[in-house]
N, C-alpha and C. Protein backbone atom coordinates (compact mmCIF):
# COMPACT_ATOMS: atom_id res chain seq x y z
N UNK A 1 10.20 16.44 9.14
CA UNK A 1 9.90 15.70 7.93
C UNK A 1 9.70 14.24 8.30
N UNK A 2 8.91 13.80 7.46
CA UNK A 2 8.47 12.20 8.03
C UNK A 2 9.69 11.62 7.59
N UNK A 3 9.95 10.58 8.21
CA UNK A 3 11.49 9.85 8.08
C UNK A 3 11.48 8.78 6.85
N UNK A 4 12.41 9.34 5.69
CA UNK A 4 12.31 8.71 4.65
C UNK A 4 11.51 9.11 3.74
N UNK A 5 10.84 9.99 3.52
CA UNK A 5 9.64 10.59 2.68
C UNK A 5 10.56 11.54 1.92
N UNK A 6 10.02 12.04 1.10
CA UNK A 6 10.74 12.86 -0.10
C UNK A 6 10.40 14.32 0.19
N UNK A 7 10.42 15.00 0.01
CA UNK A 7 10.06 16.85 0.46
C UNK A 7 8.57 16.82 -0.37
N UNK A 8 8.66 16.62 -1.72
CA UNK A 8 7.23 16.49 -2.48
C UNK A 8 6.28 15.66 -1.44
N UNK A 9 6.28 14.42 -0.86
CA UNK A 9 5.25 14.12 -0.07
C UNK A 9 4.79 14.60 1.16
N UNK A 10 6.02 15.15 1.91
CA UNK A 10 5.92 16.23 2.73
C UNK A 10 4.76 16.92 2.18
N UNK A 11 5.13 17.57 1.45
CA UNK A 11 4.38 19.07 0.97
C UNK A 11 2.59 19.22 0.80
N UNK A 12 2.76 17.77 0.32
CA UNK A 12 1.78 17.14 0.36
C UNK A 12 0.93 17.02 1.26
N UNK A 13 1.21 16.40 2.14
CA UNK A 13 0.65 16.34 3.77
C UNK A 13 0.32 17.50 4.21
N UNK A 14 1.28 18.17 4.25
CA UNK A 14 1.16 19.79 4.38
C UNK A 14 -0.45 20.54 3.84
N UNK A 15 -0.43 20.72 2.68
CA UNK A 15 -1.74 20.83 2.22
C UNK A 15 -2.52 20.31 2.48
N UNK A 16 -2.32 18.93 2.19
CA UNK A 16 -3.63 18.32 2.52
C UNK A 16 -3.52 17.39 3.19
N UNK A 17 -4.28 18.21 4.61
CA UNK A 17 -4.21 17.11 6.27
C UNK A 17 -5.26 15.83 6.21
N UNK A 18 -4.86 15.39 5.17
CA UNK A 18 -5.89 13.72 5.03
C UNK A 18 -5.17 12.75 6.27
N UNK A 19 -5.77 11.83 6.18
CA UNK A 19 -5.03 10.63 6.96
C UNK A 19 -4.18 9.89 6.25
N UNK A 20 -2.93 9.90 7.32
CA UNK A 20 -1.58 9.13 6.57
C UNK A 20 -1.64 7.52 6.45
N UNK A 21 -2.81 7.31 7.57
CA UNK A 21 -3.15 5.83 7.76
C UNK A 21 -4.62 5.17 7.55
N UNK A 22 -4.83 4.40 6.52
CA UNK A 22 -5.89 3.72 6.46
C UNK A 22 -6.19 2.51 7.63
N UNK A 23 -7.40 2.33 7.75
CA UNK A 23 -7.94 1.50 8.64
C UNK A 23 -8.39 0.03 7.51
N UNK A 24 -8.26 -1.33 8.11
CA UNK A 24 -8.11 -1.88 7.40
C UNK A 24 -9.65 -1.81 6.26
N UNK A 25 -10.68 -1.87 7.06
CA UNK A 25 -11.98 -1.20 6.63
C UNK A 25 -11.80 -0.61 5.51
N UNK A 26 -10.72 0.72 5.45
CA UNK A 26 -10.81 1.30 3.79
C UNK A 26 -9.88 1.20 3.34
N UNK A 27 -8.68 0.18 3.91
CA UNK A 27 -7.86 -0.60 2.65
C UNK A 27 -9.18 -1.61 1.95
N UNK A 28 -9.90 -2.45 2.91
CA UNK A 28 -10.87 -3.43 1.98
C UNK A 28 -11.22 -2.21 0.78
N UNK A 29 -11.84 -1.02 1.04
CA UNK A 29 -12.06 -0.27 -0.30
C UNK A 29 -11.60 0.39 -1.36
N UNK A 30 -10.14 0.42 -0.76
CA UNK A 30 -9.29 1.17 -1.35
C UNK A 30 -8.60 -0.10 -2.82
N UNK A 31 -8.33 -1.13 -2.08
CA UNK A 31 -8.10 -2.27 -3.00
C UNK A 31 -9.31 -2.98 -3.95
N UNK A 32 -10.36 -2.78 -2.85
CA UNK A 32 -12.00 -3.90 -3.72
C UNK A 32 -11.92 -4.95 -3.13
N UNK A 33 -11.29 -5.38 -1.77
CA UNK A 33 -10.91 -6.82 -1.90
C UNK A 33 -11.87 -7.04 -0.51
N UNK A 34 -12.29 -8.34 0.05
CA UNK A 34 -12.88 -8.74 1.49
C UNK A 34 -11.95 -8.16 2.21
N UNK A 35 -12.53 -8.58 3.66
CA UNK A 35 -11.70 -8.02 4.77
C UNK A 35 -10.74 -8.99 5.26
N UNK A 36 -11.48 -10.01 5.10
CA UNK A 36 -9.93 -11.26 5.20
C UNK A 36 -9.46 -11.54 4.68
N UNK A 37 -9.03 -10.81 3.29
CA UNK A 37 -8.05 -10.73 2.17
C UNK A 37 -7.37 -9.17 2.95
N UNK A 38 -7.66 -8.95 3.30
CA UNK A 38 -6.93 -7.02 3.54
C UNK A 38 -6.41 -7.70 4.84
N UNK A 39 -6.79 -8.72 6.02
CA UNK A 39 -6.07 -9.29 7.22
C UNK A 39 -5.06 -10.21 6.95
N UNK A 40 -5.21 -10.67 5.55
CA UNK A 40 -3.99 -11.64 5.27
C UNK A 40 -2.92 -11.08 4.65
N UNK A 41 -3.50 -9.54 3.50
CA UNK A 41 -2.25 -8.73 3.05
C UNK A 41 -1.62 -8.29 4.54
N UNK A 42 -2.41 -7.59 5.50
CA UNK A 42 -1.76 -6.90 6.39
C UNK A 42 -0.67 -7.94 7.48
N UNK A 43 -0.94 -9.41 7.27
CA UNK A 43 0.01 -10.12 8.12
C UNK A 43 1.57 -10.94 6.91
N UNK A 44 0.95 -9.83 5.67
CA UNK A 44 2.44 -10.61 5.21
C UNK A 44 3.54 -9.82 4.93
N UNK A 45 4.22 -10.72 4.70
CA UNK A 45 6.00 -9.44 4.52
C UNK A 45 5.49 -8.55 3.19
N UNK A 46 6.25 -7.32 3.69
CA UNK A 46 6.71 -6.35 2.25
C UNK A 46 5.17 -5.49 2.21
N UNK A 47 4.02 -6.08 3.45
CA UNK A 47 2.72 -5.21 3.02
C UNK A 47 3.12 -4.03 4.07
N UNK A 48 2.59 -3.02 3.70
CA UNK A 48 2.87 -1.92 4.36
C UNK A 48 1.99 -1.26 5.89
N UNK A 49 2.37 -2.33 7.04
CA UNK A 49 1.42 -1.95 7.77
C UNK A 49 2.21 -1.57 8.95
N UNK A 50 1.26 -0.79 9.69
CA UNK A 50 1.51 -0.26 11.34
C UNK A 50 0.93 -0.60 11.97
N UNK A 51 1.50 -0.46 12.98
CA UNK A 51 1.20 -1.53 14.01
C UNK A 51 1.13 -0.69 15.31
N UNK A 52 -0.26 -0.12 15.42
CA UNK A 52 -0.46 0.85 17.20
C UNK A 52 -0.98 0.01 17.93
N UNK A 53 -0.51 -0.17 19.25
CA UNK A 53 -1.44 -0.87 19.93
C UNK A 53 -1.34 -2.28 19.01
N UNK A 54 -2.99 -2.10 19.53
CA UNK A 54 -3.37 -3.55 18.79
C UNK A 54 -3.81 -2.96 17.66
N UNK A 55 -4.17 -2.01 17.31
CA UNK A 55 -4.31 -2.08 15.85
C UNK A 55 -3.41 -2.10 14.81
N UNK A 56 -4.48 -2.35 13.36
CA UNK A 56 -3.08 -2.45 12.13
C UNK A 56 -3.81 -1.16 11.26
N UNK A 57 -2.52 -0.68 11.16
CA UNK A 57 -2.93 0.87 10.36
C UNK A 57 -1.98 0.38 8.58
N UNK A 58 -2.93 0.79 7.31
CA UNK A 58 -1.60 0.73 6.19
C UNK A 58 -1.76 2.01 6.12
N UNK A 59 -0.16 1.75 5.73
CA UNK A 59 0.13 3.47 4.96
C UNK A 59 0.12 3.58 4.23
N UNK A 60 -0.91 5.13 3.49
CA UNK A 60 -1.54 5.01 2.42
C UNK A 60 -0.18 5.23 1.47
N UNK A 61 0.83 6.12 1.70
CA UNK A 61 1.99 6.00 0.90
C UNK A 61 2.32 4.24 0.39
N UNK A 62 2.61 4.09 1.64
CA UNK A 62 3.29 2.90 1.16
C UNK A 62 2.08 1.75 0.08
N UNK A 63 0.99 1.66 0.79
CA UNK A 63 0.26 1.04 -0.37
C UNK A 63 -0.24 1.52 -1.73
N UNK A 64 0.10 2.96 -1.87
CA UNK A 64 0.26 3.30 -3.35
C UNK A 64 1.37 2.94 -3.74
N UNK A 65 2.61 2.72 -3.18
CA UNK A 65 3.92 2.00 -3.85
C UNK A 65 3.84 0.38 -3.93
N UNK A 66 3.42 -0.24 -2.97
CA UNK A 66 2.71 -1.43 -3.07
C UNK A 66 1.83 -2.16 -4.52
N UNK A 67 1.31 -0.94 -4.41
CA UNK A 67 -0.11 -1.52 -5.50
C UNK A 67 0.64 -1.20 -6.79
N UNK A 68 1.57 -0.24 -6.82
CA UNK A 68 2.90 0.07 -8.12
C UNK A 68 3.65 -1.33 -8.39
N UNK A 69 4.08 -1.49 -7.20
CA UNK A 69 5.12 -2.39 -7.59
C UNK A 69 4.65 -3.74 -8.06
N UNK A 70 3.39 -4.21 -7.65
CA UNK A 70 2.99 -5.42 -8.01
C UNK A 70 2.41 -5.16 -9.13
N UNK A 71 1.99 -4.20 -9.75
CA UNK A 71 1.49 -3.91 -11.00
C UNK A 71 2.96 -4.10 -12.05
N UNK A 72 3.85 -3.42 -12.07
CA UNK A 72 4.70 -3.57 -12.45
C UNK A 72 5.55 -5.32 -12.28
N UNK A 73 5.43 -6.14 -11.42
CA UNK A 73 6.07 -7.52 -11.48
C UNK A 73 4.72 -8.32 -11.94
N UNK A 74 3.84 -8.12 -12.18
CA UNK A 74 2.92 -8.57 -13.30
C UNK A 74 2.97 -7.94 -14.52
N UNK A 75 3.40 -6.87 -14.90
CA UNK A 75 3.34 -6.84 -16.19
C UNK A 75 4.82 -7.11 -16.70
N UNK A 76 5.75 -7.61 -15.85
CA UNK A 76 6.90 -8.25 -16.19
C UNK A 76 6.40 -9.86 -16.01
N UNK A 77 5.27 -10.16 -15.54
CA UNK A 77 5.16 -11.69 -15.51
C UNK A 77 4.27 -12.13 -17.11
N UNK A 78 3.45 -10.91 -17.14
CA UNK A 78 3.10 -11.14 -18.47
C UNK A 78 3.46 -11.23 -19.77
N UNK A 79 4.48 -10.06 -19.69
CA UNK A 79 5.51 -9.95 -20.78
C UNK A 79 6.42 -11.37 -21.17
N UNK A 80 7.42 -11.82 -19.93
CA UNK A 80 7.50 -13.25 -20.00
C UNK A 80 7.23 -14.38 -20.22
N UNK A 81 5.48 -14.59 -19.78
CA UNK A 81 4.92 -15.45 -20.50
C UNK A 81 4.56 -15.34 -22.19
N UNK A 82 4.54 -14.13 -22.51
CA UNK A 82 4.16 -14.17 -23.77
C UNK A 82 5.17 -14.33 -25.19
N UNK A 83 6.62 -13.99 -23.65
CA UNK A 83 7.99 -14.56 -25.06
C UNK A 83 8.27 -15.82 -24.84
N UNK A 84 7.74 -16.68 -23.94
CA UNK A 84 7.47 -18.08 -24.20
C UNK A 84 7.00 -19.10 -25.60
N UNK A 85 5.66 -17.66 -25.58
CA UNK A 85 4.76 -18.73 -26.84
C UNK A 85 5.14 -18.37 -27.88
């Protein structure tokens, strides 16, 4: 079992032998964003990257929890601003 993964994502994998690791190439597509926006997510804390060699791999797990969690501390930033006004 991948270390730290849940049995459901396991199972997952299992079925379906996709790639566990995006290349930064289809994080740029996976997000919409340039490629030196996807080289500056991949050199900061808390982004979800691997590191082979010299390359930087994200994990697509982890950047679906990624792209969760910042969705979620913006719509707590929004909510906040709006019990301001």
């Amino acid at each position: 079992m991948l270390r730290g993964s849940k049995p459901r994502e396991w199972a997952y994998f299992c079925e379906h032998p996709e790639k566990m690791l995006l290349t930064i190439a289809e994080t740029c597509t996976a997000l919409g964003v340039s490629r030196k926006t996807a080289y500056d997510l991949a050199n900061s804390e808390g982004f979800p990257v691997v590191r082979i060699g010299k390359r930087k791999l994200v994990s697509k797990i982890g950047l679906e929890q990624w792209v969760e969690k910042r969705c979620k501390e913006e719509q707590k930033r929004i909510i906040k601003e709006g019990d301001k006004k």
